[in-house]
Protein backbone atom coordinates (compact mmCIF):
# COMPACT_ATOMS: atom_id res chain seq x y z
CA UNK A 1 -26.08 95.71 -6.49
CA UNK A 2 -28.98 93.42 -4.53
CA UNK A 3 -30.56 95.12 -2.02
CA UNK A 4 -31.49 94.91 1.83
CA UNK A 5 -34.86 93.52 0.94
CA UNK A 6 -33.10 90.88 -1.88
CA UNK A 7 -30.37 89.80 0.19
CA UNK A 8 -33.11 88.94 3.26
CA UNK A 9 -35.23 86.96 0.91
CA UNK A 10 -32.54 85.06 -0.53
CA UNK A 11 -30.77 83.95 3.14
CA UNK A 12 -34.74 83.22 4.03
CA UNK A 13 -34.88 81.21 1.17
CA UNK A 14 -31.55 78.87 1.43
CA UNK A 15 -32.24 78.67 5.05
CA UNK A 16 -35.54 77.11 4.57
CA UNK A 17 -33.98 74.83 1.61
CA UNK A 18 -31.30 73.72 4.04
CA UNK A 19 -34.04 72.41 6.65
CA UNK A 20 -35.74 70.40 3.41
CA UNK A 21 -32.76 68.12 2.97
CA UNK A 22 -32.97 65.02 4.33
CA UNK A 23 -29.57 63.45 5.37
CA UNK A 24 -27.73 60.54 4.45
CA UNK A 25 -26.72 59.88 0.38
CA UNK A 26 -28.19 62.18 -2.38
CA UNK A 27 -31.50 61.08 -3.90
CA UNK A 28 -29.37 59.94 -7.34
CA UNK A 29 -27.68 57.65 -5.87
CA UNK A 30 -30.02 55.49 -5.62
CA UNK A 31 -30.67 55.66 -9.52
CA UNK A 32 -26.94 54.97 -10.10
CA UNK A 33 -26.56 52.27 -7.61
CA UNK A 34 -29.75 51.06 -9.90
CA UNK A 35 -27.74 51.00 -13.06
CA UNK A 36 -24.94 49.46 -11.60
CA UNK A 37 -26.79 46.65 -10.32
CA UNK A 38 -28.20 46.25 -13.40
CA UNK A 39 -24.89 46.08 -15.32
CA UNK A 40 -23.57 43.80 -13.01
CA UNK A 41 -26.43 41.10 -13.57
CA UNK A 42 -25.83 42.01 -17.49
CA UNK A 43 -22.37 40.65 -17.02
CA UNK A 44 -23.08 37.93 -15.04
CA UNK A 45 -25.43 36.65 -17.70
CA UNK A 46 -22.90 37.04 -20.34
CA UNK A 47 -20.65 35.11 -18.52
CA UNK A 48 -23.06 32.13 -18.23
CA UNK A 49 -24.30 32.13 -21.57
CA UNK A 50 -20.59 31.72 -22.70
CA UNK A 51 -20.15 28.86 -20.57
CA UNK A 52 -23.46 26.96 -21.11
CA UNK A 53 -23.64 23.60 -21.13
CA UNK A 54 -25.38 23.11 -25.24
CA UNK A 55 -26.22 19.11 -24.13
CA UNK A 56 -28.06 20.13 -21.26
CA UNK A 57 -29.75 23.21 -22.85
CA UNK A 58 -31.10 21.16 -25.46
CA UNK A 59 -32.01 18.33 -22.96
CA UNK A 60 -34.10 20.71 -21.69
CA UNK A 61 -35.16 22.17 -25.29
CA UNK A 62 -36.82 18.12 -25.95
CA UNK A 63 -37.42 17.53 -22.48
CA UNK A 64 -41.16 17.11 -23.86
CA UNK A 65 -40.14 15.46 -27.33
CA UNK A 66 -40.77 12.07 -28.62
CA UNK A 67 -37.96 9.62 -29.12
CA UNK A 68 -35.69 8.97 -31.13
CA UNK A 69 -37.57 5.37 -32.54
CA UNK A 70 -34.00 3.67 -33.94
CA UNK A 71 -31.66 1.49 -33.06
CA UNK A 72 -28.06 0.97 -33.95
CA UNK A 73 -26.52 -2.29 -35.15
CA UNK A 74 -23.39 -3.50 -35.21
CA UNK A 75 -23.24 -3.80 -39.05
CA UNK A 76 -23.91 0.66 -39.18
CA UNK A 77 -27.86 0.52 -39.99
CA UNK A 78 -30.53 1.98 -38.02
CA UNK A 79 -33.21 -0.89 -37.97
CA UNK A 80 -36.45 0.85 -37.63
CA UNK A 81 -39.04 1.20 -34.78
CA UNK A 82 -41.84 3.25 -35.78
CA UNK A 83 -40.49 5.88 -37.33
CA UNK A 84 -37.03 6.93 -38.23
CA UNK A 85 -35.30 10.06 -37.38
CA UNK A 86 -31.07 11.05 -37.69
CA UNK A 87 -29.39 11.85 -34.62
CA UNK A 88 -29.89 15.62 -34.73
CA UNK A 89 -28.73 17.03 -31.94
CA UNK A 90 -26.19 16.66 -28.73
CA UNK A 91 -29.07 15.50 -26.20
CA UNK A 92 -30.15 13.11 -28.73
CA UNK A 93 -26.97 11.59 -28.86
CA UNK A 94 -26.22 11.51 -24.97
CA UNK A 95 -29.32 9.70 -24.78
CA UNK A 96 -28.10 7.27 -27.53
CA UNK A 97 -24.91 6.90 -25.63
CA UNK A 98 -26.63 6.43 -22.57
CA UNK A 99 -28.79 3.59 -23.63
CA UNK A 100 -25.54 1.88 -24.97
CA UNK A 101 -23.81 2.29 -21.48
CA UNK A 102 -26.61 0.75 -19.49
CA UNK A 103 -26.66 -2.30 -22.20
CA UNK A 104 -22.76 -2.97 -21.67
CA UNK A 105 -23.43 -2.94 -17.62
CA UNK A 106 -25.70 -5.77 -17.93
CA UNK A 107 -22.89 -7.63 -20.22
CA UNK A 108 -20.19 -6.85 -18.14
CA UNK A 109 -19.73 -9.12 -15.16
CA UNK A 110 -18.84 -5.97 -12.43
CA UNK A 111 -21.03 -4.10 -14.26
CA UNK A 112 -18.53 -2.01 -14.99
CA UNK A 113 -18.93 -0.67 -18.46
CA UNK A 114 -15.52 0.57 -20.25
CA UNK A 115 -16.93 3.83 -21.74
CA UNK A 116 -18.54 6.94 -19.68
CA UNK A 117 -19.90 10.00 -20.87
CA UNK A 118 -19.81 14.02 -19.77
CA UNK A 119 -20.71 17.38 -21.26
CA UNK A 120 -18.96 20.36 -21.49
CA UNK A 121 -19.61 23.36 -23.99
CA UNK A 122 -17.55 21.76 -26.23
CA UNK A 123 -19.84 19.20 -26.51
CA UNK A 124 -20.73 15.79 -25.43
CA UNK A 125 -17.58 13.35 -24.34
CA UNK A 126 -17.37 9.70 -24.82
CA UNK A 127 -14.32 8.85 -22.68
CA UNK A 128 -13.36 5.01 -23.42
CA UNK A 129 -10.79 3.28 -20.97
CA UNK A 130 -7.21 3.02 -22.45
CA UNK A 131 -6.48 0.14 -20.99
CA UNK A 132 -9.28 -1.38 -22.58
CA UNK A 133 -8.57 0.04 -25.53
CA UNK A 134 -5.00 -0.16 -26.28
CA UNK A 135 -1.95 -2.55 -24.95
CA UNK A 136 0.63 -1.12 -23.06
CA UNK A 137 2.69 1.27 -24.53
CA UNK A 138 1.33 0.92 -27.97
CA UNK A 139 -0.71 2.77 -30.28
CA UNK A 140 -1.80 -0.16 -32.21
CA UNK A 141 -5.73 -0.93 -30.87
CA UNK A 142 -7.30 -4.10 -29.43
CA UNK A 143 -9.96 -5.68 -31.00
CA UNK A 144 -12.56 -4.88 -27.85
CA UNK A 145 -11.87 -1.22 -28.78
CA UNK A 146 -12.48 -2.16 -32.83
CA UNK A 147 -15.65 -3.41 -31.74
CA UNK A 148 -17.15 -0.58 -29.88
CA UNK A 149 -15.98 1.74 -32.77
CA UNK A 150 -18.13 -0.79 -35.47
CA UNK A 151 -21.09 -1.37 -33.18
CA UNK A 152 -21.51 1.83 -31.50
CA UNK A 153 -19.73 4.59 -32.20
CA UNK A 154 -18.68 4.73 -36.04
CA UNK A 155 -23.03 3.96 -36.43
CA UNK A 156 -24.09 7.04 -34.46
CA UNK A 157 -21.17 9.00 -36.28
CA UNK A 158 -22.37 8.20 -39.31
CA UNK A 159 -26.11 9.09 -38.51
CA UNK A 160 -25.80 12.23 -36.92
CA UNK A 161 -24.33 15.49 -38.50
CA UNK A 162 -21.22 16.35 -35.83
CA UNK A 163 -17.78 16.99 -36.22
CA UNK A 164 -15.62 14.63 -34.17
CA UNK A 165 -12.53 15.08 -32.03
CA UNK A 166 -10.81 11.48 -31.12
CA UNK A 167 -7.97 12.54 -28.81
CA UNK A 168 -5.12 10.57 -26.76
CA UNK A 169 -4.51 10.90 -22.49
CA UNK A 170 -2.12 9.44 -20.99
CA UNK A 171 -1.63 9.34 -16.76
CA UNK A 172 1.95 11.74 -15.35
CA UNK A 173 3.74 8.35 -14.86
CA UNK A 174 7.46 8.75 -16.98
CA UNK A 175 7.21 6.92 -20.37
CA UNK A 176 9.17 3.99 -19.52
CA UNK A 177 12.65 3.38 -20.73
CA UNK A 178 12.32 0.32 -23.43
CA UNK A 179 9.25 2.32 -25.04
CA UNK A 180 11.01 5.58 -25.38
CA UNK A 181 12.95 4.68 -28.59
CA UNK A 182 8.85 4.60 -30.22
CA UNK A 183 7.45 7.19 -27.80
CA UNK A 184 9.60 9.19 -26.42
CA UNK A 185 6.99 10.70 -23.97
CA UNK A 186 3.17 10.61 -22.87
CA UNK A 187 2.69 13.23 -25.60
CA UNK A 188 3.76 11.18 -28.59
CA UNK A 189 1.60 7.81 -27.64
CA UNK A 190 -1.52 10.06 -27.20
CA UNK A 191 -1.45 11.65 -30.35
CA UNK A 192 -0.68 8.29 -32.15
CA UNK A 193 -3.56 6.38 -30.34
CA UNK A 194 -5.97 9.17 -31.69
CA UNK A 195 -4.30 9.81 -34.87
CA UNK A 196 -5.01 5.79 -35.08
CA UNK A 197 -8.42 5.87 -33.87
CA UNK A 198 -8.68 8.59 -36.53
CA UNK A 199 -7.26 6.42 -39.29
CA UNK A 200 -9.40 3.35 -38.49
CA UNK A 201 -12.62 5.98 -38.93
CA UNK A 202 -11.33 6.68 -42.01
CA UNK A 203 -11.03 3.31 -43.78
CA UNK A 204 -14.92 2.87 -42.33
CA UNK A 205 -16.07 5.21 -44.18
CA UNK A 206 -16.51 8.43 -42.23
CA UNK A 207 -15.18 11.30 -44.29
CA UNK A 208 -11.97 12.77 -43.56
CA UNK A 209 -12.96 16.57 -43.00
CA UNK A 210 -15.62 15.59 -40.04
CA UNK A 211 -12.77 14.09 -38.03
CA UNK A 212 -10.19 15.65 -35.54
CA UNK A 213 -6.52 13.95 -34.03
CA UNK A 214 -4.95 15.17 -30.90
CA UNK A 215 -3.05 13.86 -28.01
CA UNK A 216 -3.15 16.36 -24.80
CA UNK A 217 -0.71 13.68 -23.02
CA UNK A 218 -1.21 14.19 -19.29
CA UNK A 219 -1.99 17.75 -19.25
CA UNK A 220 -5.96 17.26 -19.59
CA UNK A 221 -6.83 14.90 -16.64
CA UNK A 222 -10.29 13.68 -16.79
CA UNK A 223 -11.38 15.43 -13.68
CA UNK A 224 -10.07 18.92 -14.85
CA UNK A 225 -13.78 19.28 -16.54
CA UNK A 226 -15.67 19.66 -12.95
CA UNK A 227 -12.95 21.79 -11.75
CA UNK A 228 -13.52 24.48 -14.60
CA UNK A 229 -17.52 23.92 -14.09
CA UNK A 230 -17.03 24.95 -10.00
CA UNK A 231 -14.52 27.34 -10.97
CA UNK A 232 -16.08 29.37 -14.17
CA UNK A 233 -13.14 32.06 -13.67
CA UNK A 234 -10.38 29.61 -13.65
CA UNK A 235 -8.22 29.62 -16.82
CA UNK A 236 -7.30 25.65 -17.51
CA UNK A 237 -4.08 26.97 -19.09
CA UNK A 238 -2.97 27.49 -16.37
CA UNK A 239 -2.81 24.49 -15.32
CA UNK A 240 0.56 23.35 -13.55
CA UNK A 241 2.76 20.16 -12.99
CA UNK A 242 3.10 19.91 -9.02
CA UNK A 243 2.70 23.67 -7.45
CA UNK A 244 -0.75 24.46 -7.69
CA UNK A 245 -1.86 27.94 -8.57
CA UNK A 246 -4.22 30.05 -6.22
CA UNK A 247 -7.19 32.49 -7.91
CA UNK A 248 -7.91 35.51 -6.66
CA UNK A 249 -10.01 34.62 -3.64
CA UNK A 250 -7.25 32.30 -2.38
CA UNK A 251 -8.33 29.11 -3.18
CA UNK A 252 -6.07 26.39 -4.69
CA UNK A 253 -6.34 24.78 -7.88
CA UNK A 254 -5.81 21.27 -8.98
CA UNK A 255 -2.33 20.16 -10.68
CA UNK A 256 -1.51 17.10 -13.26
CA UNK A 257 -0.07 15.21 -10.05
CA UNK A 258 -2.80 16.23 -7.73
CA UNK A 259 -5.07 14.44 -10.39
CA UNK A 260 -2.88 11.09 -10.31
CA UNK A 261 -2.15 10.54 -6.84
CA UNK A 262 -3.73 7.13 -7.01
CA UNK A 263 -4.19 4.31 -9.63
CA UNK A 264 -7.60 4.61 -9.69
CA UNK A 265 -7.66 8.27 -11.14
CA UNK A 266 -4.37 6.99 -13.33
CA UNK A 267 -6.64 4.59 -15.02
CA UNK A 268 -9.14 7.16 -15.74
CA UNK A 269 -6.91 9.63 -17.20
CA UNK A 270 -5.62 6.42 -19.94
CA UNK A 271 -8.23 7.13 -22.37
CA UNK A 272 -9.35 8.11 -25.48
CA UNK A 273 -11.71 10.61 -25.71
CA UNK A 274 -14.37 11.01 -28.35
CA UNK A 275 -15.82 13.96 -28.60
CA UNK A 276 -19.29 15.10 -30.43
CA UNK A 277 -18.77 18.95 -31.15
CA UNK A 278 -21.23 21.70 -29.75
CA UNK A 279 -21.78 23.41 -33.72
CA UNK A 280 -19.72 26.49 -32.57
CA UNK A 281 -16.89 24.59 -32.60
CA UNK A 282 -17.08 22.58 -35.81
CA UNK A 283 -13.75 23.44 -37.92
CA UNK A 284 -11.49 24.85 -35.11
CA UNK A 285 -8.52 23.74 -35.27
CA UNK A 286 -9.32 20.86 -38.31
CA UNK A 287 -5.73 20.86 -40.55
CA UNK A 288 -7.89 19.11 -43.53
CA UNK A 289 -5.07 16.17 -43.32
CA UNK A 290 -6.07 12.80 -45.19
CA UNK A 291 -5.24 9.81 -44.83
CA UNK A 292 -3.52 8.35 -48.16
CA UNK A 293 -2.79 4.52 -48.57
């Protein structure tokens, strides 16, 4: 057993070790609350890297590179201007498509040109007006959209190395009653207007395997892009008809009406949609259908 002299030393001892501590939190918190921190900004950086934007990463990437030198004409040749380079990547081609979009203001008499263009990570989106490209109700296309395709878009198709997706909107009005025995809803018309647009590709020469059909009907409205960029967390899928869905922090998200409650956004959501794919994505979804006369 300890003795007298033992047990006075050691109450001596803890007694002074008592008076060293400091209060408040032990001194590893601090190294933990460290780590965490440093997880958290880990995550965080996943997160945006998954979402990145590739047009405007590699706008940046040539944001000191020389241009492009070529120009596209309407019979699918580049005639040359100094030197010639292909279309090689995504910012390369939003600039392309940017140039064309300030040449059809100064043709069109509002200056209101029938084509506009976003990026997502998907890629870069060439949404064309469905009333200007199709009639009513009908999947067959007009000549102004047969145009645009020959001048403009089959050109830069053809001289760049992307996989395509050409896919059908329609607005949330009801498929009206004399169409329904050829479309029985917005779902059938979109998928034939870009299974058309598709076809049309075809017999210009762009092969088969680089091209994607799909019709989302109403249920990708053109402004549901910007919503997912605000809202990084929000799942599209879950998009909904009329009662909108809250997130976790209580705030409410769109819905397909809430995106067509006036004419205006109606006539943006008639499209067709042209889409350049980020890399990443070339092949998803591709059923390797042709197109047989």
């Amino acid at each position: 057993m300890a003795g007298p002299e033992f047990k006075k030393g050691y109450n001596k001892g803890f007694a002074a070790g008592a008076d060293s501590v400091e209060e408040g939190l032990p001194g590893w918190f601090g190294t933990f609350a460290d780590m965490m921190t440093l997880l958290f900004a880990f995550f965080v950086l996943l997160a945006a890297i998954s979402t990145m934007d590739p047009v405007k990463l590699q706008e940046m990437s040539n944001s000191e590179g020389k241009s492009l030198g070529s120009k596209i004409k309407s019979s699918g040749k580049a005639e040359l201007e100094g030197e010639f380079e292909p279309i090689k990547n995504l910012a390369a081609m939003k600039k392309e498509m940017e140039e064309t979009i300030e040449e059809m203001k100064k043709e069109s008499p509002k200056g209101d040109p029938p084509i506009d263009i976003q990026t997502s990570s998907k890629g870069l989106i060439v949404n064309i007006k469905g009333d200007y490209a199709f009639p009513i109700g009908k999947a067959s296309m007009k000549e102004e959209l047969e145009g645009l395709l020959d001048e403009e878009i089959i050109p830069k198709i053809q001289n760049s190395p992307f996989q395509v997706e050409v896919a059908g909107h329609s607005d949330s009005d009801r498929m009206p009653k004399k169409w329904r025995k050829t479309f029985a809803t917005n779902w059938e018309l979109s998928a034939a207007r870009g299974a058309s647009v598709v076809r049309y590709m075809i017999e210009k020469g762009i092969p088969a395997p680089r091209l994607l059909a799909a019709g989302y009907g109403p249920w990708a409205p053109h402004g549901l892009d910007s919503v997912k960029k605000q809202n990084p967390m929000w799942n599209p899928l879950t998009l909904t008809w009329k009662d909108p869905v809250l997130t976790k922090d209580g705030k409410q998200m769109p819905t397909v009406l809430g995106l067509n409650k006036n004419e205006k956004m109606k006539s943006k959501n008639r499209r067709i949609q042209i889409t350049f794919l980020n890399p990443p994505h070339h092949g998803k979804g591709r059923s390797g259908t042709s197109y047989d006369e």
